[in-house]
N, C-alpha and C. Protein backbone atom coordinates (compact mmCIF):
# COMPACT_ATOMS: atom_id res chain seq x y z
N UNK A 1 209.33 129.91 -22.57
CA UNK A 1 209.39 131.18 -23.29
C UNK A 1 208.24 131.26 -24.29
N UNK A 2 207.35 132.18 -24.64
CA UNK A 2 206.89 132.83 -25.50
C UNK A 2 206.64 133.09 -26.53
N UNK A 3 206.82 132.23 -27.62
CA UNK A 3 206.88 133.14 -28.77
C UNK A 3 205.63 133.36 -29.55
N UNK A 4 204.95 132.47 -29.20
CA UNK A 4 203.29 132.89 -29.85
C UNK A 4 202.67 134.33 -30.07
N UNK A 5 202.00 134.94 -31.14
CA UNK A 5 201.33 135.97 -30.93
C UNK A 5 202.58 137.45 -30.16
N UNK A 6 201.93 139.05 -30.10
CA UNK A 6 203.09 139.73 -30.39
C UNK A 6 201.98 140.53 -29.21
N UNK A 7 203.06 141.33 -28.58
CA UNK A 7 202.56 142.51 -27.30
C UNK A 7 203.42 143.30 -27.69
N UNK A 8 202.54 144.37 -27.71
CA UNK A 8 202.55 146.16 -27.65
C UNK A 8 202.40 146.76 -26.56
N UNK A 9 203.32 147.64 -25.73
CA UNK A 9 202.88 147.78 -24.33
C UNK A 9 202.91 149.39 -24.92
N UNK A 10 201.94 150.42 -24.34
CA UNK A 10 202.29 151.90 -24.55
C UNK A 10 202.73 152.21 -23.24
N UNK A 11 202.92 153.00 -22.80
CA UNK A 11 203.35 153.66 -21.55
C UNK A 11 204.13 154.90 -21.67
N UNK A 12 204.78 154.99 -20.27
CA UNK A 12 205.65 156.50 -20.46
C UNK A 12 206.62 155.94 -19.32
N UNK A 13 207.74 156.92 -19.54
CA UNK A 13 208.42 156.96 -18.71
C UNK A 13 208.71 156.78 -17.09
N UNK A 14 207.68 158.13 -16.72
CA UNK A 14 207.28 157.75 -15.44
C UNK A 14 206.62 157.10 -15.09
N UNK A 15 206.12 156.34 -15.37
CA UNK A 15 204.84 155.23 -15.25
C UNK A 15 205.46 154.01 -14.06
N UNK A 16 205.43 153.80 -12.92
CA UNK A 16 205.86 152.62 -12.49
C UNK A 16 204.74 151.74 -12.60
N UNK A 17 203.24 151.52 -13.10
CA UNK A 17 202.52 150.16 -13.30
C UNK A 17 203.70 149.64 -14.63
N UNK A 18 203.88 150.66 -15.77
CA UNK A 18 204.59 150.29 -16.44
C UNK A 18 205.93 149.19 -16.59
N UNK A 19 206.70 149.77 -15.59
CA UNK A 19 207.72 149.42 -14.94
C UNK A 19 207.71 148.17 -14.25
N UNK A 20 206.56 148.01 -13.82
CA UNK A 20 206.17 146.50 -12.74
C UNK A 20 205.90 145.32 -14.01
N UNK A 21 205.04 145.70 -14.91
CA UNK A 21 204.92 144.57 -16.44
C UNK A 21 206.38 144.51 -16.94
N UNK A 22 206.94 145.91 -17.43
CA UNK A 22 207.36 145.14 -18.01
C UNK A 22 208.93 144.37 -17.57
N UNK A 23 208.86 144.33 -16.02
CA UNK A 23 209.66 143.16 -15.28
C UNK A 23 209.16 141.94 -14.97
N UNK A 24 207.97 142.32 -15.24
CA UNK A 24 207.42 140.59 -15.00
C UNK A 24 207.25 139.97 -16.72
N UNK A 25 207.33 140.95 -17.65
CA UNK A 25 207.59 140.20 -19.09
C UNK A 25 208.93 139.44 -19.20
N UNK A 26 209.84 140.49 -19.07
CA UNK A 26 210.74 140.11 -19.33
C UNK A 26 211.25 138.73 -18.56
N UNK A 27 210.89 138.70 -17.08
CA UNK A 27 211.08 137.57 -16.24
C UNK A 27 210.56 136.06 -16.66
N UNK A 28 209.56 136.36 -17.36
CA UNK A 28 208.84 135.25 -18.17
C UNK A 28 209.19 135.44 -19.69
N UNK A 29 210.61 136.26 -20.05
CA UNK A 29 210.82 135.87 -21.46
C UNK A 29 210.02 135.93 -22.45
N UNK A 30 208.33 137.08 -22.07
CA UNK A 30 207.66 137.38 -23.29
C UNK A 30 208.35 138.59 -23.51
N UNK A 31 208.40 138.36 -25.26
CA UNK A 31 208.81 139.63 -25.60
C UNK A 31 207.87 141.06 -26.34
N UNK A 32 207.96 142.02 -25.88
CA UNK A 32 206.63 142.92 -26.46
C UNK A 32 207.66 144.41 -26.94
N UNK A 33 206.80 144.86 -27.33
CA UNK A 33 207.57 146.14 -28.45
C UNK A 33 206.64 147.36 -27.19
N UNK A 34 207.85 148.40 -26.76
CA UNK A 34 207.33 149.41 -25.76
C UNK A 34 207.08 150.63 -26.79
N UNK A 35 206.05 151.28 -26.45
CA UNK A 35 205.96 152.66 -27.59
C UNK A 35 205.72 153.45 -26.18
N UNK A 36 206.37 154.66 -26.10
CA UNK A 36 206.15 156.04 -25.04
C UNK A 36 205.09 157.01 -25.92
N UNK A 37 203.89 157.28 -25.32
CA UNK A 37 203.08 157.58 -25.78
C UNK A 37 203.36 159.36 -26.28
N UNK A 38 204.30 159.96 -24.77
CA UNK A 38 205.22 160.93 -24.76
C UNK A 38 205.33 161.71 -25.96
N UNK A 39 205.76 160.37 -26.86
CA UNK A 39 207.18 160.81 -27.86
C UNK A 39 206.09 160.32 -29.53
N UNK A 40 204.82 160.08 -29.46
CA UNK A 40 204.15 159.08 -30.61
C UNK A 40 203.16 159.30 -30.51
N UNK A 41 202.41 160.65 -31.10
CA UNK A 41 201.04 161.04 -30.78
C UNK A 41 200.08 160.30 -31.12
N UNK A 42 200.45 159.47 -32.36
CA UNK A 42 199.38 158.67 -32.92
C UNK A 42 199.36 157.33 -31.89
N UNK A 43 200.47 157.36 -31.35
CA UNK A 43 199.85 155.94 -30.09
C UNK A 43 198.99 156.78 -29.18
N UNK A 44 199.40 158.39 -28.81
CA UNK A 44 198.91 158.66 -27.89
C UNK A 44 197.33 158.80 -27.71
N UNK A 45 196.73 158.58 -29.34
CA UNK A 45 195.19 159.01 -29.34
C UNK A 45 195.06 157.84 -29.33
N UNK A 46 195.49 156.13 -29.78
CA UNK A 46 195.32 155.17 -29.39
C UNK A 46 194.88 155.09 -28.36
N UNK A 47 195.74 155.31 -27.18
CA UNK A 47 195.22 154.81 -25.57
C UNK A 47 194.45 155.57 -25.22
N UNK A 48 194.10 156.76 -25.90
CA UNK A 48 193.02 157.97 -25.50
C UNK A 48 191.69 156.96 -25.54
N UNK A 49 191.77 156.73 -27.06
CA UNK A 49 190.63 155.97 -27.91
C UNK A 49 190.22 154.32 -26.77
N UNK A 50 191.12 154.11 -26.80
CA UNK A 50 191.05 152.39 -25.57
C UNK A 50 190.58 153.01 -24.29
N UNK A 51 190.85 154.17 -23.81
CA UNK A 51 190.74 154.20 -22.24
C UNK A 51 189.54 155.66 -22.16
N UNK A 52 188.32 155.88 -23.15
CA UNK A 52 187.63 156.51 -22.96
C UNK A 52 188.15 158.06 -22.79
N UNK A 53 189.14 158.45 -23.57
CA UNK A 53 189.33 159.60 -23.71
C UNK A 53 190.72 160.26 -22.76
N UNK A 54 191.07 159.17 -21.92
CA UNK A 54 192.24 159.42 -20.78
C UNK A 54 193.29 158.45 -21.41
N UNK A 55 194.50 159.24 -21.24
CA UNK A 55 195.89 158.79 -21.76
C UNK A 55 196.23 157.86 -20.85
N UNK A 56 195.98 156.53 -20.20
CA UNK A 56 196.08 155.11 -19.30
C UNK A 56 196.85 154.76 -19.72
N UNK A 57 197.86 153.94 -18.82
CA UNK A 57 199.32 153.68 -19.04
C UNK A 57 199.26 152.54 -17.98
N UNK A 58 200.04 151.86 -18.13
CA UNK A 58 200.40 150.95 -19.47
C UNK A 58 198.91 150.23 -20.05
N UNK A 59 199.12 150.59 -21.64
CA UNK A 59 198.01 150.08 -22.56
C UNK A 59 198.34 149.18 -23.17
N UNK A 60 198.00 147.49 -23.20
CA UNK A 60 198.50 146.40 -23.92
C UNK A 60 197.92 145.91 -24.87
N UNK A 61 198.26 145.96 -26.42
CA UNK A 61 197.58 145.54 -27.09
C UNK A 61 198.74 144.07 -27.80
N UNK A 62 197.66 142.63 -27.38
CA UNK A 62 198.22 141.31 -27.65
C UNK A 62 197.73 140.98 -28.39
N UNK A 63 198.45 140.79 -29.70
CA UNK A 63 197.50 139.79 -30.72
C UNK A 63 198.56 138.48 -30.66
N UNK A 64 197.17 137.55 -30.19
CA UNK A 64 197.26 135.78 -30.25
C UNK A 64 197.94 135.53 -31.67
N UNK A 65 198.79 134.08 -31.42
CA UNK A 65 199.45 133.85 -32.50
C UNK A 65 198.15 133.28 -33.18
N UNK A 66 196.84 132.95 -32.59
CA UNK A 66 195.67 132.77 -33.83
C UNK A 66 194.96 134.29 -34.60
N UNK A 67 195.83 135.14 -33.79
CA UNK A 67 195.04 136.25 -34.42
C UNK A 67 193.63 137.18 -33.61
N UNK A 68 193.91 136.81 -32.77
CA UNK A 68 192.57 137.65 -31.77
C UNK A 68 193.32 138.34 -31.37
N UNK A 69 192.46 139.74 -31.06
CA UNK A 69 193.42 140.77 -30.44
C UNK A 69 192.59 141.42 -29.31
N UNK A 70 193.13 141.63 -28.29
CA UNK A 70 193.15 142.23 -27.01
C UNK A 70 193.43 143.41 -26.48
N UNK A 71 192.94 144.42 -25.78
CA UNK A 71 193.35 145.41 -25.74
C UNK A 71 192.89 145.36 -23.85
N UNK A 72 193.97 146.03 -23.36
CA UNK A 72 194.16 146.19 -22.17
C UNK A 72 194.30 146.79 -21.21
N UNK A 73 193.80 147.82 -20.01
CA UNK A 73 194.52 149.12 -18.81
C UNK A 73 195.33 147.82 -17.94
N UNK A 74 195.92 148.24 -17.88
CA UNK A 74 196.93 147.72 -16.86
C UNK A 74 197.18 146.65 -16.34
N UNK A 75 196.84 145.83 -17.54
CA UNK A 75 196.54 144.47 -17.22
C UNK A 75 197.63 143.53 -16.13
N UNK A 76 196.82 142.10 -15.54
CA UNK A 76 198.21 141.49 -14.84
C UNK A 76 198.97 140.86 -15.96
N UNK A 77 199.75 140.02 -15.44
CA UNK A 77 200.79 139.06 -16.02
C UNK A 77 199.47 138.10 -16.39
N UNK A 78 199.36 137.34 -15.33
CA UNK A 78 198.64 136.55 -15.83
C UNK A 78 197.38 136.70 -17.19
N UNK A 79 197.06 138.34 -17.27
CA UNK A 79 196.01 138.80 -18.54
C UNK A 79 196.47 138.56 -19.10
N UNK A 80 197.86 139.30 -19.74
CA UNK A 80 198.28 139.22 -20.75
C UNK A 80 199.06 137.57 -21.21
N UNK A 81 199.34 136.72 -20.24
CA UNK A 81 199.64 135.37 -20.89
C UNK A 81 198.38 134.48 -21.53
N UNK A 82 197.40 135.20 -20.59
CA UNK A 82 195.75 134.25 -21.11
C UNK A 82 195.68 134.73 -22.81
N UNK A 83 195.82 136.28 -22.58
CA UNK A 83 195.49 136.95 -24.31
C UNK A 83 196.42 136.34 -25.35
N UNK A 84 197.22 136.05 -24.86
CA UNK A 84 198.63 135.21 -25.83
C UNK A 84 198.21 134.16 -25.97
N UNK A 85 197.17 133.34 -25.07
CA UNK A 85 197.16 131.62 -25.37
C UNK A 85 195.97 131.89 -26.37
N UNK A 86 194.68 133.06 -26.14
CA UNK A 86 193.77 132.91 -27.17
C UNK A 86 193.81 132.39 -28.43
């Protein structure tokens, strides 16, 4: 299990890339905080701002328990466990 460093996933509802992370998080017991971009405009200019002006889903932002932070489109499992070991 996980506990190093913290994941932010944005997404939406309908989103199934969404849907595919965050079953493979949970399957591996990382735990990350979901924001619906939907419902949270200020995330929503976030992923605008990360993905060149397009609302991209799922957007992962991992900060390492050393403190580096990562920002992500749709990253795999395996991205986001590498950004956690940073």
């Amino acid at each position: 299990m996980q506990d190093a460093g913290t994941v932010t996933m944005y997404s939406t509802t309908w989103c199934g890339y969404c849907r595919r992370l965050k079953t493979q998080l949970d399957r591996e017991g990382i735990a990350y905080t979901e924001i619906n971009i939907e419902h949270d405009p200020a995330s929503a200019a976030f992923v605008e701002k990360a993905n060149g002006g397009n609302q991209t889903v799922p957007t992962v932002l991992v900060t390492s328990s050393a403190g580096s932070e990562s920002v992500m489109t749709n990253p795999s499992l395996a991205q986001v466990k590498q950004a956690l070991a940073v």
